[in-house]
Protein backbone atom coordinates (compact mmCIF):
# COMPACT_ATOMS: atom_id res chain seq x y z
CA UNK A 1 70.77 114.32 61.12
CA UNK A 2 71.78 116.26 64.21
CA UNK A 3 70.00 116.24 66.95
CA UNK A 4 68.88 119.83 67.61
CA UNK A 5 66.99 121.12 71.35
CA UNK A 6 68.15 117.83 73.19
CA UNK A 7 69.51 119.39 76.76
CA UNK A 8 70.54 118.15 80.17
CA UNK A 9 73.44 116.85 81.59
CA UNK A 10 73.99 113.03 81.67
CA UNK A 11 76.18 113.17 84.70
CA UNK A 12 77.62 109.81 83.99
CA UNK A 13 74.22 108.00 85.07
CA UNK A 14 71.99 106.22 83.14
CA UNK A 15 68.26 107.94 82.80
CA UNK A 16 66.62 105.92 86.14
CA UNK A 17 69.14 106.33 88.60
CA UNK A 18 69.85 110.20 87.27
CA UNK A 19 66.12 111.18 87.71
CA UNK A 20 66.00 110.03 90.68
CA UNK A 21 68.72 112.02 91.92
CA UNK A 22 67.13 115.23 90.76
CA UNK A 23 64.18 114.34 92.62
CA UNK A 24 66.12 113.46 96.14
CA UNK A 25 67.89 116.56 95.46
CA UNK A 26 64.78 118.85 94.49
CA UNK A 27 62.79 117.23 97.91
CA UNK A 28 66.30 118.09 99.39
CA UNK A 29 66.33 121.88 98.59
CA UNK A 30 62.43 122.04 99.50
CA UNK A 31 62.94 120.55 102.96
CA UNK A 32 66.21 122.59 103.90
CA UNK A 33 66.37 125.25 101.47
CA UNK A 34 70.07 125.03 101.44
CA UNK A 35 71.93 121.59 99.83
CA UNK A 36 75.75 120.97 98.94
CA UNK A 37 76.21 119.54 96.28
CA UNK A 38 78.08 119.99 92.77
CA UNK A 39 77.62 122.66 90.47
CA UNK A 40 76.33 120.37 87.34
CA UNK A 41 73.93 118.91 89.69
CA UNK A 42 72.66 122.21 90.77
CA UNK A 43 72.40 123.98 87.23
CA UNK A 44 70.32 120.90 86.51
CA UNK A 45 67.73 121.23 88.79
CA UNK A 46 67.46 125.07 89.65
CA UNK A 47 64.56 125.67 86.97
CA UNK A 48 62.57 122.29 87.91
CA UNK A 49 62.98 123.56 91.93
CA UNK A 50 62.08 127.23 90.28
CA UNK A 51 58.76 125.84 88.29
CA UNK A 52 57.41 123.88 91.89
CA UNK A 53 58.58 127.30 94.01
CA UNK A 54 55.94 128.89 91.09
CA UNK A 55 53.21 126.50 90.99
CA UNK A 56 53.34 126.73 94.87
CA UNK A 57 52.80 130.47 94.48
CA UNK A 58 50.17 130.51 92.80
CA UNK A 59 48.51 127.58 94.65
CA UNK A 60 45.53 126.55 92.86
CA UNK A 61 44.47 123.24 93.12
CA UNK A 62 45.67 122.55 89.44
CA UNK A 63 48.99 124.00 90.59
CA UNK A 64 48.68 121.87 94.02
CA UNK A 65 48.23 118.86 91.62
CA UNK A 66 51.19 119.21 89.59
CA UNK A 67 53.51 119.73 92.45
CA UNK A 68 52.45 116.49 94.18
CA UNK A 69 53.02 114.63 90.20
CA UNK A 70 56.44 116.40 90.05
CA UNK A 71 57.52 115.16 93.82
CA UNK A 72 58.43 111.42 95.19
CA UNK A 73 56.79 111.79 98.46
CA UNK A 74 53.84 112.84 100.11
CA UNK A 75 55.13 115.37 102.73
CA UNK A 76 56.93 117.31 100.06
CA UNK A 77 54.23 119.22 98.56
CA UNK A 78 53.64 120.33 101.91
CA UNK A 79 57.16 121.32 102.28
CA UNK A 80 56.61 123.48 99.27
CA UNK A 81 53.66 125.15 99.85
CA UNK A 82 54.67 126.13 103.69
CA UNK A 83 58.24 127.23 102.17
CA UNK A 84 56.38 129.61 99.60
CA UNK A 85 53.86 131.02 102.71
CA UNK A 86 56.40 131.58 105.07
CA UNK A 87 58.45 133.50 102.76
CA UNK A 88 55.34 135.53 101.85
CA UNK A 89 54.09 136.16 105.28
CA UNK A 90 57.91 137.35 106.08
CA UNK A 91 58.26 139.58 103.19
CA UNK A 92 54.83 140.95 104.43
CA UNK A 93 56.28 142.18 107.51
């Protein structure tokens, strides 16, 4: 049988050490908005840093929850939220 809807980049890492780069990387782009870094890396986590920038819009506290379960540490929900805010409160402007 083939193996059908099985995506994602392996990027020459076994699963632990590879998820834990896309987190480092997504608390990376949260906390400076900007990262270099190479382009597989950054196709790979653009729509998990997308879903968080989405669940922070809409800020619930079911959304709030699911951004601190998707994140390592415990500033970068924060980080997220005040990223979304300040982007509103500019556009507002």
């Amino acid at each position: 049988m083939t193996s059908h809807a099985i995506g994602g980049r392996k990027l020459s890492r076994k699963q632990g050490p590879r998820l834990a780069l896309y987190k480092n990387l997504i608390v990376s782009v949260l906390r400076y908005e900007r990262i270099q870094t190479t382009e597989a890396k950054a196709k790979e986590i653009r729509p998990q840093v997308e879903q968080i920038i989405t669940l922070a819009k809409k800020g619930g506290l079911s959304a709030r929850r699911a951004v601190i379960a998707a994140l390592p540490e415990a500033a970068s929900p924060r980080l997220a939220f005040a990223r979304v805010t300040r982007r509103r409160l500019c556009s507002l402007n």
